[in-house]
N, C-alpha and C. Protein backbone atom coordinates (compact mmCIF):
# COMPACT_ATOMS: atom_id res chain seq x y z
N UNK A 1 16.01 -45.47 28.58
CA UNK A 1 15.88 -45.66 30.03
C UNK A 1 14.41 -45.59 30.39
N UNK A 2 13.85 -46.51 31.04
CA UNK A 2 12.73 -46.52 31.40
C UNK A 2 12.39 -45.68 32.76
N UNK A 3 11.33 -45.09 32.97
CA UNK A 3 11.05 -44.29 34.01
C UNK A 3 9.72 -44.75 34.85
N UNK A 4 10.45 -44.70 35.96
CA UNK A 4 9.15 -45.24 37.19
C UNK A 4 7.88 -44.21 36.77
N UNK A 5 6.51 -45.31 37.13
CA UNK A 5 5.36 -44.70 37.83
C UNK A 5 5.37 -43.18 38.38
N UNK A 6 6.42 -43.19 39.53
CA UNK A 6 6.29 -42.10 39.99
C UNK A 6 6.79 -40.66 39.44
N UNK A 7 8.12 -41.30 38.66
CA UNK A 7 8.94 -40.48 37.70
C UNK A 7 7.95 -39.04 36.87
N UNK A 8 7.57 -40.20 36.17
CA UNK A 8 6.25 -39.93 35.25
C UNK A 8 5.20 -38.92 35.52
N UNK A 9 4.62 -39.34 36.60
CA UNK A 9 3.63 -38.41 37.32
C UNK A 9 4.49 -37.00 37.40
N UNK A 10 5.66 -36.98 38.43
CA UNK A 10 6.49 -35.86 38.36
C UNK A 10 6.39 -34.79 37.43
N UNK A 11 6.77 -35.36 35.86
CA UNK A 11 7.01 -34.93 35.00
C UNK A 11 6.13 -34.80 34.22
N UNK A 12 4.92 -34.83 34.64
CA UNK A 12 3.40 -34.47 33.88
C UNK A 12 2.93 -33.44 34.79
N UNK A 13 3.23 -33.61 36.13
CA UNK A 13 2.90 -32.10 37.01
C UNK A 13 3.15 -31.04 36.59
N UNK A 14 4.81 -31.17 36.39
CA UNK A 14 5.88 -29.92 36.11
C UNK A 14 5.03 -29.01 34.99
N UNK A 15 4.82 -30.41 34.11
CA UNK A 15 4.60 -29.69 32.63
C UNK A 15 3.30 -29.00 32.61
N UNK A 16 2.06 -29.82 33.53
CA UNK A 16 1.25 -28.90 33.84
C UNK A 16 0.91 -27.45 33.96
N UNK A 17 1.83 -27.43 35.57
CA UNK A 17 2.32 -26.21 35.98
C UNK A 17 2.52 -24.98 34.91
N UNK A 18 3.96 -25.79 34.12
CA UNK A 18 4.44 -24.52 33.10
C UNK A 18 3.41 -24.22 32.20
N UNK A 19 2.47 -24.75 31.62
CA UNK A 19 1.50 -24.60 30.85
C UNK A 19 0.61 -23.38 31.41
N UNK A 20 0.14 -23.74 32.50
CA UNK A 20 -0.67 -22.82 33.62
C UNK A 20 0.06 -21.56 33.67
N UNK A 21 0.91 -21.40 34.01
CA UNK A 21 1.84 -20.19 33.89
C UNK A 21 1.92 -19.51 32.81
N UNK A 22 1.89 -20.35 31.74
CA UNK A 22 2.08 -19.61 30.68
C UNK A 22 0.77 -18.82 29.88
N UNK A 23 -0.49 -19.40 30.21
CA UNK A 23 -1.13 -18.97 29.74
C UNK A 23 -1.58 -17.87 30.66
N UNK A 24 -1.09 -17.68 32.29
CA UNK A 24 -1.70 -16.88 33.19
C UNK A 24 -0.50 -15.53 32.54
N UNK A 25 0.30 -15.52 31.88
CA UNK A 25 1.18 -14.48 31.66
C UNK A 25 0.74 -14.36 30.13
N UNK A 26 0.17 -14.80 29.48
CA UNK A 26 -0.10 -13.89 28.29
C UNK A 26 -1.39 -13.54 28.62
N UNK A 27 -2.14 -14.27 29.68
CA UNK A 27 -3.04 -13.01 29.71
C UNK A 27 -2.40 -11.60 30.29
N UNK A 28 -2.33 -11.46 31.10
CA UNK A 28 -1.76 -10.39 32.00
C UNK A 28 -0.74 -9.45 31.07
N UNK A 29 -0.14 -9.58 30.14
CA UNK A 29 0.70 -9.08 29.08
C UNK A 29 -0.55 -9.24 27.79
N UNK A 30 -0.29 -7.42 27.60
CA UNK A 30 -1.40 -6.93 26.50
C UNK A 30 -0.82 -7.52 25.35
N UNK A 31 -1.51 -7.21 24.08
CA UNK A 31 -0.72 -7.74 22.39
C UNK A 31 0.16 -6.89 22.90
N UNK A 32 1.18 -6.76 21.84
CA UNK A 32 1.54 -5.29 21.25
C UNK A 32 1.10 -4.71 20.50
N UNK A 33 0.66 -5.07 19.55
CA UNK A 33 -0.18 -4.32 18.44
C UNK A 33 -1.68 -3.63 19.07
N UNK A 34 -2.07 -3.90 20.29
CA UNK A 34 -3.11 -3.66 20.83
C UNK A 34 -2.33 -2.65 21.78
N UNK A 35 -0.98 -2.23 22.18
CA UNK A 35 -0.55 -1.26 23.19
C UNK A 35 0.13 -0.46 22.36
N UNK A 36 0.08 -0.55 21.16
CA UNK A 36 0.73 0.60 19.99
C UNK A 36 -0.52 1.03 19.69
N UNK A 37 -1.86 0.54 19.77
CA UNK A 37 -2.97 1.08 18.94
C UNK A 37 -3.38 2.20 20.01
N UNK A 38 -3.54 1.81 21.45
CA UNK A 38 -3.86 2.33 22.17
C UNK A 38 -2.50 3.46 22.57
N UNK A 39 -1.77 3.40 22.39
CA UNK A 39 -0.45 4.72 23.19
C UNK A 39 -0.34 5.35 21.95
N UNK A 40 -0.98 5.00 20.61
CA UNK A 40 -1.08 6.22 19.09
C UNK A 40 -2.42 6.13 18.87
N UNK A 41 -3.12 6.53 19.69
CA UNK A 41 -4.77 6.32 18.79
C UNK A 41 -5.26 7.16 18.12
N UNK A 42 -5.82 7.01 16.62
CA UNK A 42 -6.09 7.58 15.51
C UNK A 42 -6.87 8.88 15.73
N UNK A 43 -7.95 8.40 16.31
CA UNK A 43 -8.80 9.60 16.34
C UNK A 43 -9.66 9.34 17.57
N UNK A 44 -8.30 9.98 18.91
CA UNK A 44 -8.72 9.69 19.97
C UNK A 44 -8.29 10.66 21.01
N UNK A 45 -8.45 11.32 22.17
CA UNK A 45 -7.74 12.24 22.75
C UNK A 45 -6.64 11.62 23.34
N UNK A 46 -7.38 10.18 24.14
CA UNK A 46 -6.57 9.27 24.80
C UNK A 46 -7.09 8.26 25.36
N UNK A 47 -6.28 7.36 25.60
CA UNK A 47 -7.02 6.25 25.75
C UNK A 47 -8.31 5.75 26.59
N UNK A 48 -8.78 7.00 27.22
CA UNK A 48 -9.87 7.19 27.87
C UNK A 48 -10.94 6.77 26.78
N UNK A 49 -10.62 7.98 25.46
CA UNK A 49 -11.59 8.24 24.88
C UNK A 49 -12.00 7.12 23.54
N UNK A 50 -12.05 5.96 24.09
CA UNK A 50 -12.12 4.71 22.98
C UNK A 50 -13.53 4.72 22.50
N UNK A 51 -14.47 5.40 22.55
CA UNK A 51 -15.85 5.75 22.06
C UNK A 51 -15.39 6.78 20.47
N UNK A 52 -14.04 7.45 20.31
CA UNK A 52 -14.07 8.30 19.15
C UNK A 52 -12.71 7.16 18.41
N UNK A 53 -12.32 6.29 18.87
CA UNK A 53 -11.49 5.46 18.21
C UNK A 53 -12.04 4.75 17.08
N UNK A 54 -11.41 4.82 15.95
CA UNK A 54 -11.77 4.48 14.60
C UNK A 54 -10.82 3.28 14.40
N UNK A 55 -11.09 1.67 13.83
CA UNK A 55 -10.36 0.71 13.69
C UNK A 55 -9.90 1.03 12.40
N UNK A 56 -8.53 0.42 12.32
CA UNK A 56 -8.31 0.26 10.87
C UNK A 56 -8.91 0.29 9.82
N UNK A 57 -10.18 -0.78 9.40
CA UNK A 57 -11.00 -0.81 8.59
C UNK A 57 -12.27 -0.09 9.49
N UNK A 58 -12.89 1.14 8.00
CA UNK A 58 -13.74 1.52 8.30
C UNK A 58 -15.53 1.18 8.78
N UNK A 59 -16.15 0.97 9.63
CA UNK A 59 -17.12 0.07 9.79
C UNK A 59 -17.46 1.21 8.85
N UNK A 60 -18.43 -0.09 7.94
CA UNK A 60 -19.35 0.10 7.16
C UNK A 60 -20.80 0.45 7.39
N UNK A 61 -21.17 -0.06 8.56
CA UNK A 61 -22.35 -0.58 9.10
C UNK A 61 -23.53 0.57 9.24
N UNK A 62 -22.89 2.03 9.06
CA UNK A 62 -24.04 3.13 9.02
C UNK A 62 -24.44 3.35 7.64
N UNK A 63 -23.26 3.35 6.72
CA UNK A 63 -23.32 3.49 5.28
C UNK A 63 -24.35 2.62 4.54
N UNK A 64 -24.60 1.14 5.05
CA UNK A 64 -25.17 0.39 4.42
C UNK A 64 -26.61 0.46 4.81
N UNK A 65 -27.18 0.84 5.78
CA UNK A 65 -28.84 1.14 6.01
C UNK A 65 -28.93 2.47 5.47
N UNK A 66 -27.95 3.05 4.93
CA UNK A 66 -28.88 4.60 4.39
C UNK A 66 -28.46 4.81 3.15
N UNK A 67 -27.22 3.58 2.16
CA UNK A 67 -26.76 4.52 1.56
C UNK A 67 -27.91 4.50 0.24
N UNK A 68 -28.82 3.73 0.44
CA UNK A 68 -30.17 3.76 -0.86
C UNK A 68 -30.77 4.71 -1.04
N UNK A 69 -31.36 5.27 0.54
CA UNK A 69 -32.82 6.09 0.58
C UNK A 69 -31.53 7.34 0.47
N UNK A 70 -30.44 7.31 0.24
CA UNK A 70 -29.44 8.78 0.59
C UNK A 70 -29.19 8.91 -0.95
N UNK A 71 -28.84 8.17 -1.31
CA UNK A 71 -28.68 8.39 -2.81
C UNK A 71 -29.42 8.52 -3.54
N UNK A 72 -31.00 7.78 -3.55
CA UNK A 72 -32.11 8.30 -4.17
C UNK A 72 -32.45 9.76 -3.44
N UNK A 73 -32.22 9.99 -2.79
CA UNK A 73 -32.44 11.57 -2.23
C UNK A 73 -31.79 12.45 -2.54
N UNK A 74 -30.37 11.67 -3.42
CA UNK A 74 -29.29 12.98 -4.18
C UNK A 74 -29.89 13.52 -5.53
N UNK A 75 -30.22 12.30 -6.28
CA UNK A 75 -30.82 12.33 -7.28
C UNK A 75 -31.67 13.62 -7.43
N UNK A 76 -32.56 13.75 -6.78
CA UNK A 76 -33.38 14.88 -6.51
C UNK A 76 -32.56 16.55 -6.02
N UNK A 77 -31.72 16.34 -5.70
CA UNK A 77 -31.00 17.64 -4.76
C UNK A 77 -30.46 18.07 -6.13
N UNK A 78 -30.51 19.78 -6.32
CA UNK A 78 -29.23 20.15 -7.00
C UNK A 78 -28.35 20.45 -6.18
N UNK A 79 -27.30 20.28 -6.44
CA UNK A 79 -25.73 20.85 -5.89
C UNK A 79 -25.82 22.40 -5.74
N UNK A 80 -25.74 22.98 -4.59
CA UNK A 80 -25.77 24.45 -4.07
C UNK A 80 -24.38 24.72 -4.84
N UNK A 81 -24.43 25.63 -6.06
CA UNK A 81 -23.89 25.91 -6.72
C UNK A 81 -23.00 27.08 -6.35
N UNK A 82 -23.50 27.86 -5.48
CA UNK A 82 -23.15 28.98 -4.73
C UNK A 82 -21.83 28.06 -3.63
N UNK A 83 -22.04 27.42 -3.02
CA UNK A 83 -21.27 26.72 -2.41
C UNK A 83 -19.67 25.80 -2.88
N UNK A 84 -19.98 25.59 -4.48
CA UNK A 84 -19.58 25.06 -5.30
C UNK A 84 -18.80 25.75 -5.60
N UNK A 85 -19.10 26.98 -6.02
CA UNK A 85 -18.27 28.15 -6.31
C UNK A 85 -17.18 28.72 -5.09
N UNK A 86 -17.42 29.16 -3.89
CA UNK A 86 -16.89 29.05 -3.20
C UNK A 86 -15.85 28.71 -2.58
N UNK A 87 -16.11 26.92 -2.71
CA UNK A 87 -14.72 26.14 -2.31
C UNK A 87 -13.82 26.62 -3.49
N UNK A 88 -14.27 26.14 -4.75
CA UNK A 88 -13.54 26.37 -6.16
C UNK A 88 -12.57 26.92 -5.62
N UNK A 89 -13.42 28.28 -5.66
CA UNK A 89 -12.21 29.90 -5.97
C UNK A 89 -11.30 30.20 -4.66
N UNK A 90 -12.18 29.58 -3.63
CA UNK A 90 -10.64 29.43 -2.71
C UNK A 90 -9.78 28.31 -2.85
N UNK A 91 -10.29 27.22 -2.95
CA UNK A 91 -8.62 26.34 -3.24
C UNK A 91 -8.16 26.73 -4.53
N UNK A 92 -8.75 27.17 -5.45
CA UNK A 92 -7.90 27.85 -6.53
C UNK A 92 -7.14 28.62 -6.14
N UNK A 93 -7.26 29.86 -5.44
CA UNK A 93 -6.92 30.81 -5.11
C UNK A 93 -5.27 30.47 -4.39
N UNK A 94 -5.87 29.20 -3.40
CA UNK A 94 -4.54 28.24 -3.07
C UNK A 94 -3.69 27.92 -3.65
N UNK A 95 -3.73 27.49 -5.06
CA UNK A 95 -3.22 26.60 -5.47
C UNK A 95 -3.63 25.12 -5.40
N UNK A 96 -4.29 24.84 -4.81
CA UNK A 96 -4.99 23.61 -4.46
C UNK A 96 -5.58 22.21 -5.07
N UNK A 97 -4.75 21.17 -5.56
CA UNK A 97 -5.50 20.71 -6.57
C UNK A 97 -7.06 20.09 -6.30
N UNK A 98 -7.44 19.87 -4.86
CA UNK A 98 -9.07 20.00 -4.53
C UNK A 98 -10.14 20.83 -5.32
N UNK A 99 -9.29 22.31 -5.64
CA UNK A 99 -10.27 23.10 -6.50
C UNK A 99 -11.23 22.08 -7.25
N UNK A 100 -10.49 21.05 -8.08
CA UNK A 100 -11.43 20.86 -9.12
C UNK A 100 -12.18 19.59 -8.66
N UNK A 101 -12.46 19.19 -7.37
CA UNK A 101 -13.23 18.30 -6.68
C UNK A 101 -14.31 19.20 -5.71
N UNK A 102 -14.68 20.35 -6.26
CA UNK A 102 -15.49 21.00 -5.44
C UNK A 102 -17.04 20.63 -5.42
N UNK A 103 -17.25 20.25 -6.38
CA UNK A 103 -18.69 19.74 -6.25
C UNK A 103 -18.37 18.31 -5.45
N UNK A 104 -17.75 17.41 -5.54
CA UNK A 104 -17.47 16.29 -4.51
C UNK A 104 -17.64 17.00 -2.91
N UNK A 105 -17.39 17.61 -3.16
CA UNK A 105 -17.20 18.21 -1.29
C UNK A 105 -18.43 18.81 -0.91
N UNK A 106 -19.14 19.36 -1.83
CA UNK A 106 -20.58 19.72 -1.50
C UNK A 106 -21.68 18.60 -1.63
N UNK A 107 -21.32 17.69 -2.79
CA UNK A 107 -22.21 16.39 -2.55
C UNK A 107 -21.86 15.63 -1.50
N UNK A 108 -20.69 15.36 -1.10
CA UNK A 108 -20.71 14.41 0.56
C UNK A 108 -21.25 14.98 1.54
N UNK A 109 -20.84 16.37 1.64
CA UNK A 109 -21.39 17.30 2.83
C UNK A 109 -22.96 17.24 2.52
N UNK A 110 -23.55 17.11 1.38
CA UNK A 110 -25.45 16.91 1.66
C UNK A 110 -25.19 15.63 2.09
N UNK A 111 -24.56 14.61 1.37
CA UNK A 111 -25.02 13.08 1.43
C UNK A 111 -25.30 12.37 2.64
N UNK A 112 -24.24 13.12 3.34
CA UNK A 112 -23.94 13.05 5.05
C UNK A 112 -23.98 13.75 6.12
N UNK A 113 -24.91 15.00 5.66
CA UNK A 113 -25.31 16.10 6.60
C UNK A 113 -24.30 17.33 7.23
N UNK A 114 -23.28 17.65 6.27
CA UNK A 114 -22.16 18.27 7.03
C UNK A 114 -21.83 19.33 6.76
N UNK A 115 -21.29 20.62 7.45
CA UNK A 115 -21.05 21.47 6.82
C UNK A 115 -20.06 21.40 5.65
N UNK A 116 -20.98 22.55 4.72
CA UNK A 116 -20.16 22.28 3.00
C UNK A 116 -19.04 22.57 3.36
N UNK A 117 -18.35 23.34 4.07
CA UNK A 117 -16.88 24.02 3.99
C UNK A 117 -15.91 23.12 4.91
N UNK A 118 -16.40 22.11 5.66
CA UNK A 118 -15.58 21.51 6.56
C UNK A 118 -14.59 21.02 6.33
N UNK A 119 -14.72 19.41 5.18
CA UNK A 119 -13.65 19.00 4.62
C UNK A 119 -12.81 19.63 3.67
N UNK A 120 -13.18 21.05 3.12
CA UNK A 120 -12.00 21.54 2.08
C UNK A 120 -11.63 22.48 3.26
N UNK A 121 -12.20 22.90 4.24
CA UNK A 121 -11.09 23.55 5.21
C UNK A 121 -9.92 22.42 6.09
N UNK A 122 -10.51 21.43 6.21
CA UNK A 122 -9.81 20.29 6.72
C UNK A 122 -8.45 19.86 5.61
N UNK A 123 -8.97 20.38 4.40
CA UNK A 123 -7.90 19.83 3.79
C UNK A 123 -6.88 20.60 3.77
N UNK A 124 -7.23 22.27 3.96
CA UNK A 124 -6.03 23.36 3.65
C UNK A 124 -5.23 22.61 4.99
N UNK A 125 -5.79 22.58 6.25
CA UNK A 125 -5.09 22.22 7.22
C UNK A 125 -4.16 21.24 7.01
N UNK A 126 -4.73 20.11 6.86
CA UNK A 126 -3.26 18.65 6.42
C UNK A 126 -3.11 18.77 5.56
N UNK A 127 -3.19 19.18 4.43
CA UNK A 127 -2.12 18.84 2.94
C UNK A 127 -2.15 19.77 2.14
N UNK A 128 -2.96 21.43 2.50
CA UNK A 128 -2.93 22.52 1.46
C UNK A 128 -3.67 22.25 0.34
N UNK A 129 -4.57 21.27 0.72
CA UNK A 129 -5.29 21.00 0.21
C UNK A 129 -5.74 20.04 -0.81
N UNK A 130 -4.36 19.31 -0.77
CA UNK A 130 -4.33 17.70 -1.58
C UNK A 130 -2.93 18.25 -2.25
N UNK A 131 -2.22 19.29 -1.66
CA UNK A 131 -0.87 19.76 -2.46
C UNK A 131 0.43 18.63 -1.74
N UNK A 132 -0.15 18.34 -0.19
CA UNK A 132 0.77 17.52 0.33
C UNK A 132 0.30 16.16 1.07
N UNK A 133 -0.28 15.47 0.60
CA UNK A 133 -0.63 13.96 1.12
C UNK A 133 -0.13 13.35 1.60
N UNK A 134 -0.71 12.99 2.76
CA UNK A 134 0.05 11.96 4.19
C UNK A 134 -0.07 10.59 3.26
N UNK A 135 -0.34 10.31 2.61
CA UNK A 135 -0.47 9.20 1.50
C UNK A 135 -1.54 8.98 0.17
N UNK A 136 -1.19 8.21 -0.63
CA UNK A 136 -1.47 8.77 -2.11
C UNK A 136 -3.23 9.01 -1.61
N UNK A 137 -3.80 10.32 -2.16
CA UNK A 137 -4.71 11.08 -2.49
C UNK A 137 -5.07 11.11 -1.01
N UNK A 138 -4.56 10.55 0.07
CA UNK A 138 -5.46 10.85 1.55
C UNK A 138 -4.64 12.42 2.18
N UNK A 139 -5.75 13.19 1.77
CA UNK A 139 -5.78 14.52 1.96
C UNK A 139 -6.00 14.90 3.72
N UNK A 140 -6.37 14.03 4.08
CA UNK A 140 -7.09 14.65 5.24
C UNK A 140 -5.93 13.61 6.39
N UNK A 141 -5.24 13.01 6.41
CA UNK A 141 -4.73 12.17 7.39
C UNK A 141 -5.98 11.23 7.97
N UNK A 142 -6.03 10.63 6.86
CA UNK A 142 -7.26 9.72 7.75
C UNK A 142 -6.49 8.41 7.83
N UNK A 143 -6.78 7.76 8.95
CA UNK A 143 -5.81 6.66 9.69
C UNK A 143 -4.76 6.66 10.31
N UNK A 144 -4.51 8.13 10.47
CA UNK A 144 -3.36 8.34 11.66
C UNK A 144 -1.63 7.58 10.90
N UNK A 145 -1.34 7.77 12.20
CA UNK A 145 0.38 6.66 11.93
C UNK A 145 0.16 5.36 12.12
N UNK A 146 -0.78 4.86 12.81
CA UNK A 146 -1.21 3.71 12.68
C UNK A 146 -1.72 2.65 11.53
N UNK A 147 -2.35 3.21 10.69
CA UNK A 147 -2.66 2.73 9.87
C UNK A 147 -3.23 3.79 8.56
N UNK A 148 -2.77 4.40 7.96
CA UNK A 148 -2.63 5.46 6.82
C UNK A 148 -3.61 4.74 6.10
N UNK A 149 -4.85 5.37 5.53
CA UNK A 149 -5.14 5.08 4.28
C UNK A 149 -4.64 5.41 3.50
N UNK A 150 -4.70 4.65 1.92
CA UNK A 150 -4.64 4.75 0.62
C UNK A 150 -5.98 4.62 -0.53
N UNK A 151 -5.82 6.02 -1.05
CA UNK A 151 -7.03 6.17 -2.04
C UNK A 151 -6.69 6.06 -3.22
N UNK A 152 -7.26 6.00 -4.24
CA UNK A 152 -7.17 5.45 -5.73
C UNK A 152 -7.78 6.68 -6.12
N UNK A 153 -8.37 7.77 -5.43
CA UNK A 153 -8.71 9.28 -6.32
C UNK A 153 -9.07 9.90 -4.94
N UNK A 154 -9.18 11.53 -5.16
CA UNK A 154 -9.43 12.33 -4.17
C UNK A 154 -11.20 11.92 -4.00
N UNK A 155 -12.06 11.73 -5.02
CA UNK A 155 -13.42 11.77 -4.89
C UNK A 155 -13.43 10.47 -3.96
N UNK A 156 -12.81 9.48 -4.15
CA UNK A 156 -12.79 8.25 -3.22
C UNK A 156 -12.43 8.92 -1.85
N UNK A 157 -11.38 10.16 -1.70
CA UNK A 157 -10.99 9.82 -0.58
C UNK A 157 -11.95 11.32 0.49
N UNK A 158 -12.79 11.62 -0.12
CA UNK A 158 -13.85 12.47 0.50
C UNK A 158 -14.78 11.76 0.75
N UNK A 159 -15.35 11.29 0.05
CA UNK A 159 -16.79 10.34 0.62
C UNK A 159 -15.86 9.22 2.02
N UNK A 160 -15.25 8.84 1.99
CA UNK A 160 -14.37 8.33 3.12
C UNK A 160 -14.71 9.42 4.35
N UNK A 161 -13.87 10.35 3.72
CA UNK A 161 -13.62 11.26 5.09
C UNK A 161 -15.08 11.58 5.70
N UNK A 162 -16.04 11.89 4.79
CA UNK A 162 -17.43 12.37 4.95
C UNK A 162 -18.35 10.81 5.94
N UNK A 163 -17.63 10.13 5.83
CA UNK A 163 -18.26 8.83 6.66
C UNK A 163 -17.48 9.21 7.98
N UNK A 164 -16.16 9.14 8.19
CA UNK A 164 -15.61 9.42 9.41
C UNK A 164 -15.86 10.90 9.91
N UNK A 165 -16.25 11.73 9.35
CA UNK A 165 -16.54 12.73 10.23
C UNK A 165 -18.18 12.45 10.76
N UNK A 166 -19.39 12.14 9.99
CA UNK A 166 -20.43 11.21 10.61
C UNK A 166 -20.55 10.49 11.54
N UNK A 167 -19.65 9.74 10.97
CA UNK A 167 -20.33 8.10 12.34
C UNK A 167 -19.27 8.12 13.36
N UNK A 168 -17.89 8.89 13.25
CA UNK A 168 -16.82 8.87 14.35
C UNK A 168 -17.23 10.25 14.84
N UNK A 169 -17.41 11.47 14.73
CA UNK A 169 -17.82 12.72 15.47
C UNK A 169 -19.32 13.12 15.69
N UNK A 170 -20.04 13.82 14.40
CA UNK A 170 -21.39 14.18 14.46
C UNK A 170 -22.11 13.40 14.72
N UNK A 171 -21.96 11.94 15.05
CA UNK A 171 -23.14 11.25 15.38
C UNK A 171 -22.84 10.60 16.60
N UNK A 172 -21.50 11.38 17.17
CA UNK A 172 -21.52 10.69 18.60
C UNK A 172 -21.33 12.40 19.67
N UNK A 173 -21.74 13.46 18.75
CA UNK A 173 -22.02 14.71 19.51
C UNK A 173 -21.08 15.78 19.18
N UNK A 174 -19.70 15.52 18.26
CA UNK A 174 -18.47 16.21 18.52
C UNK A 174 -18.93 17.25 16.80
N UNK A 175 -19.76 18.18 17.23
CA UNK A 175 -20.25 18.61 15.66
C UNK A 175 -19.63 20.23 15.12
N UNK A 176 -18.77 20.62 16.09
CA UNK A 176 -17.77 21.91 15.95
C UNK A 176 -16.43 21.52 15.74
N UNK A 177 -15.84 22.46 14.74
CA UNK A 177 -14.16 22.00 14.47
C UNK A 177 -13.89 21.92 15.61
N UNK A 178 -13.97 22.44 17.21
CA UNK A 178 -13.38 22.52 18.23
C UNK A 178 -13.36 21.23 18.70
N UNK A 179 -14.77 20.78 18.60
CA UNK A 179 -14.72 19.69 19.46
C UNK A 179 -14.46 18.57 18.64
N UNK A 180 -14.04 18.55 17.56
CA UNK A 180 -14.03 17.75 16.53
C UNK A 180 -12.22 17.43 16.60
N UNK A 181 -11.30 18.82 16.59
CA UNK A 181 -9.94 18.67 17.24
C UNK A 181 -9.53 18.20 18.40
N UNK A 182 -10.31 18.00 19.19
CA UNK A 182 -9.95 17.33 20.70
C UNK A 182 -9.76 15.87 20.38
N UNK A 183 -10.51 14.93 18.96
CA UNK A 183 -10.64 13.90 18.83
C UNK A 183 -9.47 13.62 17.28
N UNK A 184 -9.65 14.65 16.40
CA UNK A 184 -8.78 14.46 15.18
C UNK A 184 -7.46 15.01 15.71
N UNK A 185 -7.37 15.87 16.23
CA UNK A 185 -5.78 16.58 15.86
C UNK A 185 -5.60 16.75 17.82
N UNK A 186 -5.95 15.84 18.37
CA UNK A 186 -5.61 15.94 19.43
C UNK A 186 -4.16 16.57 20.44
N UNK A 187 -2.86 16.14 19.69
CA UNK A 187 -1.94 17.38 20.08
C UNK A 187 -1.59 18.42 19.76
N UNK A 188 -2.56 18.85 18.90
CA UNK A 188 -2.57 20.22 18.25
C UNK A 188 -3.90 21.20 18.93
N UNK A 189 -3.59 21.73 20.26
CA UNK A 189 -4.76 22.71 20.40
C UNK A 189 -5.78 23.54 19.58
N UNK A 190 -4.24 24.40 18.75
CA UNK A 190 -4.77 25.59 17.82
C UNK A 190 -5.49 24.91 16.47
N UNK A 191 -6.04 23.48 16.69
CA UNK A 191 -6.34 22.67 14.83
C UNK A 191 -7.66 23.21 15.05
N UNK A 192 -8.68 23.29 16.13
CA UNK A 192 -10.28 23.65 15.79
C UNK A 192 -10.50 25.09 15.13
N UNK A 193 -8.93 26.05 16.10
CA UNK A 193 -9.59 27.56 15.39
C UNK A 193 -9.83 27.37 14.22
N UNK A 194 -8.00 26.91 13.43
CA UNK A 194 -7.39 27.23 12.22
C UNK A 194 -8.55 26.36 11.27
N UNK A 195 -9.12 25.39 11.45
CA UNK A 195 -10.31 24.99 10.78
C UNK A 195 -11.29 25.72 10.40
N UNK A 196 -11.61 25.96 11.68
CA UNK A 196 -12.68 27.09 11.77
C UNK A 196 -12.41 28.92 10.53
N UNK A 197 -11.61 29.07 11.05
CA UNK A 197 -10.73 29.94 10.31
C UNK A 197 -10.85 30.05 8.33
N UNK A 198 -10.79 29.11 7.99
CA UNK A 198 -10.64 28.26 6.85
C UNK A 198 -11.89 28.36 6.71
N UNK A 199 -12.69 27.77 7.05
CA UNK A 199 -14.36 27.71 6.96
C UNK A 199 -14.95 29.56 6.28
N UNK A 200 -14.19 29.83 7.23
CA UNK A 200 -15.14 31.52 7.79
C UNK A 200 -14.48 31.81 6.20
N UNK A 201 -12.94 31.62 6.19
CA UNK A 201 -13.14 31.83 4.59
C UNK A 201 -13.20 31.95 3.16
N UNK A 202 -14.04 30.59 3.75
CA UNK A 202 -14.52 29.88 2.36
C UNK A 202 -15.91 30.60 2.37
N UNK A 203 -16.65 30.63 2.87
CA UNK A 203 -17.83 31.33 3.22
C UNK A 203 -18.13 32.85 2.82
N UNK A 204 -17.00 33.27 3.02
CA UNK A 204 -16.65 34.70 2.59
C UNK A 204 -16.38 35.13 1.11
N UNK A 205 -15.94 34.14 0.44
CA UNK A 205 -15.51 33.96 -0.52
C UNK A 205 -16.50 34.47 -1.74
């Protein structure tokens, strides 16, 4: 059936129209994957706080201007052996299989400026210390429910963590377990003491 001139026009308006519409409603309608990231955010208080939000993949982008002059600067450092000892004999003391990654935890903590005791107190907190992993060797819950990492060894999965506590907290001001839990363990009030806690004694140790 052939269709008038005018027919035609009609039916190129319409389709117009619906086109227009359609694209004015996916804007206005978020992804989903962008309103799941934001209503579970990893390492965030809330969605206010998208300055401590960490993407899926870790930016690289601080690691790669320092990690030369940082590593030729390890070279030179001995490992605070005293410190070394320390973590040891308390995650031993745990049970902990971290014990025997204790010099890892004191070389990230120089590599990246952090206190030595942070991440093996971080670890008694989520996994007892690599006894219970939110996924294979990620000791620390790094990536949330959103997106879980997976490590191929605990030494892989500290120098990780030792980047995200850097470039996602201490280098945007958050440099106390306290204020460091407002952003990691956000519905958990009591996570900065019990960190803290952990720290005091490893230190003691």
């Amino acid at each position: 059936m052939s269709l008038s001139l005018s027919a035609k026009k009609t039916i190129l308006s319409i389709t117009a129209c619906v086109l227009v519409l359609g694209q004015v409603v996916n804007v206005a309608t978020p992804n989903r994957n962008e309103a799941i990231a934001i209503s579970n955010p990893v390492y965030a208080a809330s969605s206010t706080e998208e300055s401590y939000f960490l993407p899926p993949q870790l930016d690289e982008s601080h690691e790669e201007l320092n990690i030369k002059s940082i590593d030729e600067k390890l070279k030179d450092i001995n490992l605070d052996k005293e410190q070394v000892r320390k973590i040891r004999a308390y995650l031993a003391k745990r049970g902990a299989p971290l014990a025997d990654h204790a010099e890892t935890f004191v070389r990230m903590a120089q590599k990246y400026d952090l206190p030595y005791n942070l991440m093996p107190a971080i670890s008694i907190i989520e996994s007892s210390g690599g006894l219970h992993n939110y996924r294979p060797y990620n000791y620390a819950g790094m990536g949330g429910q959103v997106n879980p990492y997976v490590f191929t060894s605990f030494d892989q999965a500290i120098e990780t963590h030792a980047k995200i506590l850097r470039t996602g907290y201490f280098d945007k001001g958050a440099d106390t377990p306290y204020e460091i839990g407002q952003y990691y363990c956000y519905q958990c009030p009591t996570w900065g003491a019990k960190v803290q806690s952990v720290m005091n004694s490893i230190d003691s140790m």
